[in-house]
C-alpha atoms as a PDB file:
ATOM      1  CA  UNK A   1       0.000   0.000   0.000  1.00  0.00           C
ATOM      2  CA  UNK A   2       3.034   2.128   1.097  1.00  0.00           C
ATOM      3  CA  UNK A   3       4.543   1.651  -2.694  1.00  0.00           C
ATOM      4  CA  UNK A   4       1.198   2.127  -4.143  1.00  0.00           C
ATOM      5  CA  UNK A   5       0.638   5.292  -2.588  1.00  0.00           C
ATOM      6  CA  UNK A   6       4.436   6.818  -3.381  1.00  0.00           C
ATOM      7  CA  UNK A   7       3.906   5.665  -6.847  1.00  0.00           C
ATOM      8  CA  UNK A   8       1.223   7.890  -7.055  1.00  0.00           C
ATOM      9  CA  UNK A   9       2.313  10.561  -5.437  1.00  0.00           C
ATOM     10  CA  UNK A  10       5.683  10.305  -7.750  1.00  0.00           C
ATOM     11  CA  UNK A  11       3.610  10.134 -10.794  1.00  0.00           C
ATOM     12  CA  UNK A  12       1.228  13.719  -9.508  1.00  0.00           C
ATOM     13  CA  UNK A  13       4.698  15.298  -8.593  1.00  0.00           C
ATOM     14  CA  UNK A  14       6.286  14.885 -11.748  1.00  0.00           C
ATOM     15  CA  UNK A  15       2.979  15.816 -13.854  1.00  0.00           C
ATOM     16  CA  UNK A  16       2.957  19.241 -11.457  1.00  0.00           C
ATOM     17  CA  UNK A  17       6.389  20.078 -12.664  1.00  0.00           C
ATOM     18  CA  UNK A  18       5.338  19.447 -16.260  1.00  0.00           C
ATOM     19  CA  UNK A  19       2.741  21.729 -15.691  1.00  0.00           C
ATOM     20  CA  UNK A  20       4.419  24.400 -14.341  1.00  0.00           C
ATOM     21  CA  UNK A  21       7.428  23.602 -16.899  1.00  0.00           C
ATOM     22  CA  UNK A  22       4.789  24.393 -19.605  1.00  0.00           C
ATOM     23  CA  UNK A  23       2.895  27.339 -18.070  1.00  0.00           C
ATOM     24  CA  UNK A  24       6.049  28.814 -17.139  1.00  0.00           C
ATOM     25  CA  UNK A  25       7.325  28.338 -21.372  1.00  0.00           C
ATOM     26  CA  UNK A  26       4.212  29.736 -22.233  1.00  0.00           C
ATOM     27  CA  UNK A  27       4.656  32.914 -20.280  1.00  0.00           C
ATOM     28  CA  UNK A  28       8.010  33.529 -21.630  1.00  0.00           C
ATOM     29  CA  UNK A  29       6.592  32.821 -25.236  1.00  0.00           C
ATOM     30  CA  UNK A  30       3.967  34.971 -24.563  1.00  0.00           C
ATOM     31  CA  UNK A  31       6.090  37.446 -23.220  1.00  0.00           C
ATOM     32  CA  UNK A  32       8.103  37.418 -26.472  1.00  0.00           C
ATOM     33  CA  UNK A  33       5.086  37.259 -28.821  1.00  0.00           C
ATOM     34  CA  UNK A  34       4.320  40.708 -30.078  1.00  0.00           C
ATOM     35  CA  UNK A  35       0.768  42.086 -29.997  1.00  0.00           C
ATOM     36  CA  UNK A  36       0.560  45.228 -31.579  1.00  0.00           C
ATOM     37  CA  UNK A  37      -2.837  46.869 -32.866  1.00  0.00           C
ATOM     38  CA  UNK A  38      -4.187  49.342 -35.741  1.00  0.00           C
ATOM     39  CA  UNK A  39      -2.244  51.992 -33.867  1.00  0.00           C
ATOM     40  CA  UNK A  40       1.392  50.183 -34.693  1.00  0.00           C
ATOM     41  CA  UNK A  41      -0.261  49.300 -38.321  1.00  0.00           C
ATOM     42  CA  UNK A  42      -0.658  52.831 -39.023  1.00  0.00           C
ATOM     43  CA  UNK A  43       2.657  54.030 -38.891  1.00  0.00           C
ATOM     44  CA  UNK A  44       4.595  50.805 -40.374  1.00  0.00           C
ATOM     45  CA  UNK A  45       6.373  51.530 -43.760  1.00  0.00           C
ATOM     46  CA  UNK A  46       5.907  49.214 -46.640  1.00  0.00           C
ATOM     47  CA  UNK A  47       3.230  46.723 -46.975  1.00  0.00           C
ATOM     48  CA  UNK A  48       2.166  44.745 -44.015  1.00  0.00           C
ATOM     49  CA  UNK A  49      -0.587  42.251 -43.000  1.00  0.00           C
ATOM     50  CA  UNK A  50      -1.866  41.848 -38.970  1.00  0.00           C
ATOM     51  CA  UNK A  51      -3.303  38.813 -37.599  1.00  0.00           C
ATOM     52  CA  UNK A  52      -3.643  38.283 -34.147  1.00  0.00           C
ATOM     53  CA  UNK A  53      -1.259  40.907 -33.409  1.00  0.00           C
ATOM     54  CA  UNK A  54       1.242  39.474 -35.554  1.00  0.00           C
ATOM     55  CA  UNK A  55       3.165  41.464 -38.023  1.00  0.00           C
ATOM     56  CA  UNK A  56       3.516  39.697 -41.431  1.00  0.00           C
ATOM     57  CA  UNK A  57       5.413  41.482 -44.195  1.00  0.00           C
ATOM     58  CA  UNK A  58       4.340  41.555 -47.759  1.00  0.00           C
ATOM     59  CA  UNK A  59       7.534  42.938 -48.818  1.00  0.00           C
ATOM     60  CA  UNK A  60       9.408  41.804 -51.809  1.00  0.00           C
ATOM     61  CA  UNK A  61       6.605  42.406 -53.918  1.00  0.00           C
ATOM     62  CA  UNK A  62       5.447  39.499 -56.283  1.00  0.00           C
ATOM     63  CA  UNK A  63       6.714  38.513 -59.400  1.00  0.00           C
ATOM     64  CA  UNK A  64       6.077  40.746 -62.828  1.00  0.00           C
ATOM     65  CA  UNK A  65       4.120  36.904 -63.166  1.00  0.00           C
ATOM     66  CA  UNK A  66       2.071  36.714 -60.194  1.00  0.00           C
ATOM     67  CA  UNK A  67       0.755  40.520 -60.941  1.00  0.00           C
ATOM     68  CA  UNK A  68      -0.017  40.111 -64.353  1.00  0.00           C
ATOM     69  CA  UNK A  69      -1.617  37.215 -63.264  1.00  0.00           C
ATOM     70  CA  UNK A  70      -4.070  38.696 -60.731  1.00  0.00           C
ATOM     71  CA  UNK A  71      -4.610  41.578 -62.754  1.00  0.00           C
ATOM     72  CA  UNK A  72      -6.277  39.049 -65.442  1.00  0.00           C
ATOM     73  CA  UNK A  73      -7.840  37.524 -63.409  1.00  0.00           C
ATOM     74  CA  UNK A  74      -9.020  40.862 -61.520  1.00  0.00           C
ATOM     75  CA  UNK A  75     -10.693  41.812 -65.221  1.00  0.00           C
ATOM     76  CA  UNK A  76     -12.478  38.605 -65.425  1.00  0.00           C
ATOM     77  CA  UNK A  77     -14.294  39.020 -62.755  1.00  0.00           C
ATOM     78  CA  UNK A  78     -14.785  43.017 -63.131  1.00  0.00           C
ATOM     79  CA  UNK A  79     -16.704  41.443 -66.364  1.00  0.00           C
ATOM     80  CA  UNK A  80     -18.652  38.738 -65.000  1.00  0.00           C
ATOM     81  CA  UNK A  81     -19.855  41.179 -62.115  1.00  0.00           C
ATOM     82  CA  UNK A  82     -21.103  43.650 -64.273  1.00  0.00           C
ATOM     83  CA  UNK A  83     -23.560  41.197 -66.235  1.00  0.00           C
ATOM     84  CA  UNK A  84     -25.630  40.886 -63.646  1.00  0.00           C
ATOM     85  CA  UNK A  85     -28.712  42.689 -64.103  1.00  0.00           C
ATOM     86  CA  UNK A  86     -31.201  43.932 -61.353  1.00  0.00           C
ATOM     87  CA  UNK A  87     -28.334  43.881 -58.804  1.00  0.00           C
ATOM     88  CA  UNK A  88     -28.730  47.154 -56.631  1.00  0.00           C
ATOM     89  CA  UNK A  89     -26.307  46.301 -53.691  1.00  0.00           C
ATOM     90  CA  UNK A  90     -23.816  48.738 -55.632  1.00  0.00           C
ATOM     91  CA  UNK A  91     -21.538  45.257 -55.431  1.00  0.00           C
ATOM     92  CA  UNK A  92     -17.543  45.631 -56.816  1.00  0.00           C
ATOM     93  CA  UNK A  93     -14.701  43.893 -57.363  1.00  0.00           C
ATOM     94  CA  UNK A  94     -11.201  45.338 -56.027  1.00  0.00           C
ATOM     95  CA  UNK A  95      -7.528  44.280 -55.392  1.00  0.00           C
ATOM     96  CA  UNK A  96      -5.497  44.171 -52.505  1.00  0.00           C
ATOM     97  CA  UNK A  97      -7.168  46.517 -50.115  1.00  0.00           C
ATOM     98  CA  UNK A  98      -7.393  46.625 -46.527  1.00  0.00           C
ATOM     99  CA  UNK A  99      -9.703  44.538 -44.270  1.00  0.00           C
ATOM    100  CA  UNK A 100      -9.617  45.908 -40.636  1.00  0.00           C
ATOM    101  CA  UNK A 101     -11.577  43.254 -38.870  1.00  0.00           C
ATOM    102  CA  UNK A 102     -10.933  44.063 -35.390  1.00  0.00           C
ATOM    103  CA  UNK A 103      -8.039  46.166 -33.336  1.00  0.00           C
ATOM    104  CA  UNK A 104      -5.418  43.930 -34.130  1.00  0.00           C
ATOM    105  CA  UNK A 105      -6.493  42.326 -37.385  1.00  0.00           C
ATOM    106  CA  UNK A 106      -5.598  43.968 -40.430  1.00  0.00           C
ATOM    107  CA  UNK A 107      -5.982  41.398 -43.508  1.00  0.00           C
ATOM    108  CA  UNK A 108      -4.614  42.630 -47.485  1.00  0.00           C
ATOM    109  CA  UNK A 109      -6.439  40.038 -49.602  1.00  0.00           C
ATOM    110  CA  UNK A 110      -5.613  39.642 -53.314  1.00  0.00           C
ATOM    111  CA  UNK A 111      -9.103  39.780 -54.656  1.00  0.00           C
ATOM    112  CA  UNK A 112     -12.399  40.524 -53.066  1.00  0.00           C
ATOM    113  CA  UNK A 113     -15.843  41.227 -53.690  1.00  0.00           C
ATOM    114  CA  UNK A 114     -17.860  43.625 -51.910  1.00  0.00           C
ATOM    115  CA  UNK A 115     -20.739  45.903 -51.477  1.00  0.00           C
ATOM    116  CA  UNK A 116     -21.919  49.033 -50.100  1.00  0.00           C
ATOM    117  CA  UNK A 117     -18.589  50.171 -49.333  1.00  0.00           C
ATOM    118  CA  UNK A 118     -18.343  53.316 -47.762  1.00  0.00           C
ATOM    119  CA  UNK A 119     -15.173  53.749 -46.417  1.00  0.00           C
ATOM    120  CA  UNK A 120     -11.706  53.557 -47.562  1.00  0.00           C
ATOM    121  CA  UNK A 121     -10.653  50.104 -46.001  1.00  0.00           C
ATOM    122  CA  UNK A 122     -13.700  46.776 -45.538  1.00  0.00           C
ATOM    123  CA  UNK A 123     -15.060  47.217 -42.503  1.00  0.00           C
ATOM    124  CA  UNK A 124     -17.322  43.925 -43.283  1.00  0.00           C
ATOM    125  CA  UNK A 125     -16.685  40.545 -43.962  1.00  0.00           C
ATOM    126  CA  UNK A 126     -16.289  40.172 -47.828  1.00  0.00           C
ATOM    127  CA  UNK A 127     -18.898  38.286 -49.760  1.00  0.00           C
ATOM    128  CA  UNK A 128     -15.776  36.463 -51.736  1.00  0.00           C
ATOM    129  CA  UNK A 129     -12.081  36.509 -51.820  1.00  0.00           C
ATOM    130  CA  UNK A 130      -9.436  35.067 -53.322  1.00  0.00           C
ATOM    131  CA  UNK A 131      -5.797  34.384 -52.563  1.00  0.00           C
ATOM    132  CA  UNK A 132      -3.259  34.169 -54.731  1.00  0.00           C
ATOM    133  CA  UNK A 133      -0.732  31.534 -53.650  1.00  0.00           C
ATOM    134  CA  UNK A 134       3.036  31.902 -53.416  1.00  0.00           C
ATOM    135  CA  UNK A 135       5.846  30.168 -51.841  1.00  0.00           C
ATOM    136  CA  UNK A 136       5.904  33.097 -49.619  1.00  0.00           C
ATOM    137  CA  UNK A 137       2.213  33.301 -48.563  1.00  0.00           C
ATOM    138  CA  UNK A 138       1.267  29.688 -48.997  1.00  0.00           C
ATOM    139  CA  UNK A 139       0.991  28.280 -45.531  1.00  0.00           C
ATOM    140  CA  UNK A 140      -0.341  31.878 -44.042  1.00  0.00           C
ATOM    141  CA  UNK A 141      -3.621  31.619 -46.825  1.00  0.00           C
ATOM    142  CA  UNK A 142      -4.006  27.689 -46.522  1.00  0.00           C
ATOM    143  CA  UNK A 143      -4.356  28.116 -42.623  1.00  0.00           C
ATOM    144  CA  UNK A 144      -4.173  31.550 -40.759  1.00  0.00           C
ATOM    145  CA  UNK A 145      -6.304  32.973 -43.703  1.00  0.00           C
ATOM    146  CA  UNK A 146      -8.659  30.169 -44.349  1.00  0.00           C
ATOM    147  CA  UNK A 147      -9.514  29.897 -40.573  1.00  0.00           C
ATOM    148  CA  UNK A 148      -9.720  33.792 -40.208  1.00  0.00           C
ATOM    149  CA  UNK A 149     -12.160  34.056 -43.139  1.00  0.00           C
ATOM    150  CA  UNK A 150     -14.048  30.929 -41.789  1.00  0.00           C
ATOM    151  CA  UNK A 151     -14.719  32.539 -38.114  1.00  0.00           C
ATOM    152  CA  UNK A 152     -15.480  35.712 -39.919  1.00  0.00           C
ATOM    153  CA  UNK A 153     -18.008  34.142 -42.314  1.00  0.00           C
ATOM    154  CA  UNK A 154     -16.908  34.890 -45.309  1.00  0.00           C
ATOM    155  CA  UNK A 155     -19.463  33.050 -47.641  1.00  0.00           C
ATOM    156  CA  UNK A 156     -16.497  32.130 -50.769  1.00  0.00           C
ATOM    157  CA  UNK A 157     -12.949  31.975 -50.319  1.00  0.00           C
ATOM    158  CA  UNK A 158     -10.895  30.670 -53.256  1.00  0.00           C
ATOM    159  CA  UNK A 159      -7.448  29.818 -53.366  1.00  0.00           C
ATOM    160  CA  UNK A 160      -5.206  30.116 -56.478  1.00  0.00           C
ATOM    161  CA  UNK A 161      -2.083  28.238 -57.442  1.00  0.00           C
ATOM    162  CA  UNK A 162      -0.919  29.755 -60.158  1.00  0.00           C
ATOM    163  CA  UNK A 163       2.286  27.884 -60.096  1.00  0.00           C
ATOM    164  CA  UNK A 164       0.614  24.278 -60.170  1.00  0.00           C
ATOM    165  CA  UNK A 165      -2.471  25.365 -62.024  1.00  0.00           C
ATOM    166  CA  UNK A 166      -4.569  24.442 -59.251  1.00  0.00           C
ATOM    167  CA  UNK A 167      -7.666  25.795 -57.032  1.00  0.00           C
ATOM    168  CA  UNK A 168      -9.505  25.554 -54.525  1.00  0.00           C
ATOM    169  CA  UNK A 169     -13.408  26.804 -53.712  1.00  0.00           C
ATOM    170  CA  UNK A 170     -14.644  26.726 -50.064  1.00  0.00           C
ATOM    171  CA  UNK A 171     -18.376  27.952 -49.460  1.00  0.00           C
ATOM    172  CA  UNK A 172     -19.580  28.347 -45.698  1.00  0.00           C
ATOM    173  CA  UNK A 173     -22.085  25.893 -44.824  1.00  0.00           C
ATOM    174  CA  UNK A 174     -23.083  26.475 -41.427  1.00  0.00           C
ATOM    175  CA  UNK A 175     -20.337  28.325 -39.951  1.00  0.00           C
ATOM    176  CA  UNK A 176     -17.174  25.895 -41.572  1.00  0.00           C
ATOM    177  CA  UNK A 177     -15.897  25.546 -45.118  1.00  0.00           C
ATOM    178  CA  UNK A 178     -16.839  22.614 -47.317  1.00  0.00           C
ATOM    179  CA  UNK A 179     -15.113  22.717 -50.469  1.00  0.00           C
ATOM    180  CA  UNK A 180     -17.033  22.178 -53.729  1.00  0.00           C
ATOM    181  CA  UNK A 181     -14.146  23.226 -56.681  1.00  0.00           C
ATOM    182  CA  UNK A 182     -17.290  22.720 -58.877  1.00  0.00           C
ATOM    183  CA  UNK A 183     -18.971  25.685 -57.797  1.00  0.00           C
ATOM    184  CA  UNK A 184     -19.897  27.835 -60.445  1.00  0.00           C
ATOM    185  CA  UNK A 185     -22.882  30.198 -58.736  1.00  0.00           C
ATOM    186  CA  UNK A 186     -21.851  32.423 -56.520  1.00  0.00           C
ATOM    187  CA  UNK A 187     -25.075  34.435 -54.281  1.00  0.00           C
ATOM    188  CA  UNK A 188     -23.449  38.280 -53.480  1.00  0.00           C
ATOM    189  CA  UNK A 189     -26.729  39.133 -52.536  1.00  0.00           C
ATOM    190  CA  UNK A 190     -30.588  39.176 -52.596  1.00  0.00           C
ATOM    191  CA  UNK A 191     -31.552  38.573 -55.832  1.00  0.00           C
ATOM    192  CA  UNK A 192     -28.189  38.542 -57.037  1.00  0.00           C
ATOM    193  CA  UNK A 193     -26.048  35.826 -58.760  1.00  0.00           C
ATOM    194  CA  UNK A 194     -22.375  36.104 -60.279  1.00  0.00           C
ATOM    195  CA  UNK A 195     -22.256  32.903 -62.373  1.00  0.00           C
ATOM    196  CA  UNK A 196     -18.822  32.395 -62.757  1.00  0.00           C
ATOM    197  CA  UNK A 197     -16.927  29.053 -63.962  1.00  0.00           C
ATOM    198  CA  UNK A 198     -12.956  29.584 -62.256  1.00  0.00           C
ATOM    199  CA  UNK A 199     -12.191  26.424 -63.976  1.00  0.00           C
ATOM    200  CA  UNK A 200     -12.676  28.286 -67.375  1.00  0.00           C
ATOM    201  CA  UNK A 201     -11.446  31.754 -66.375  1.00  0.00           C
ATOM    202  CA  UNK A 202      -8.305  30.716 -64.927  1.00  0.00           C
ATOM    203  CA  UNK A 203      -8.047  28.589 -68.484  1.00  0.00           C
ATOM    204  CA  UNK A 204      -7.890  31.738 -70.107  1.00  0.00           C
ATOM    205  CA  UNK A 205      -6.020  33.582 -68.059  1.00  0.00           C
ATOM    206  CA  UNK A 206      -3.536  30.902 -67.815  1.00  0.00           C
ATOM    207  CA  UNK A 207      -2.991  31.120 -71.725  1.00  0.00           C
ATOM    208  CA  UNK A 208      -2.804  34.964 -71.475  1.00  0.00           C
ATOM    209  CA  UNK A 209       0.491  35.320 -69.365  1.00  0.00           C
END
């Protein structure tokens, strides 16, 4: 009984000092992890993305490729957009602007879709975006990016390979992504349908560049 009970008292000793080994890391990481806000954003030079806090840099720019790329692609769906009829949600189409989603969130995707903007920065989740994919972006818009626009319920987010000729479509079904890379009808609003086939439009953009 003696042994029994030392055992166990060994065993809850040295799972205390784990414990404490662990919280104690933690602090230190946390101590080292920055956490700056819109006010730090605001005065940063060059081109910078916030999540969490975090500081990511955008800086070298991408490739004469990857622009001419996403400006294509940008056109394509500045066309499809504006076939819709009877859409009055005064819905657009723009490129790499701001998304300040909360005071230490500041987001820079490559292509969204909008409307009723009325600032100079989104203030609102995005009815669509798409990301671009790079070796330097890749992991940030395959995870931090897809689970950001997932808790912020964005309803499309599409990701691009450019490189491998590849994407991806995720629409929100009940608050998580399911991916359906067959999508080709997009809802932006009441009464309002982009039909748009990516497979085909990145076929011709792909033969443009």
């Amino acid at each position: 009984m003696k042994t029994f009970t030392w055992m166990k008292f060994s065993e809850g000793y040295q799972l205390a000092v784990q414990t404490q080994n662990l919280y104690l890391w933690y602090m230190r990481a946390h101590d080292y992890n920055p956490n700056h806000t819109l006010a730090d954003y605001d005065m940063w030079q060059g081109n910078w993305e916030l999540i969490d806090g975090y500081p990511y840099s955008m800086s070298p720019s991408e490739s004469a490729k990857h622009q001419r790329f996403a400006s294509k692609l940008h056109v394509q769906f500045v066309l499809s957009l504006s076939k819709i009829k009877g859409c009055s949600n005064n819905c657009e189409v723009l490129y790499e602007l701001d998304w300040r989603i909360n005071n230490n969130t500041v987001v820079r995707p490559d292509l969204v879709v909008v409307c009723n903007l009325t600032d100079n920065f989104i203030t609102k989740p995005p009815i669509l975006i798409v990301e671009l994919l790079s070796d330097a972006t890749a992991f940030k818009d395959r995870h931090l990016k897809y689970e950001l626009y997932q808790e912020q319920g964005v309803p499309y987010y599409i990701i691009i390979d450019p490189e491998m000729r590849k994407h991806n479509i995720y629409v929100l079904s009940v608050g998580s992504y399911v991916e359906l890379n067959d999508t080709k009808s997009f809802t932006i609003a009441e009464n309002c349908t982009l039909e748009l086939d990516i497979a085909q439009v990145l076929k011709e953009v792909y033969n443009r560049i």
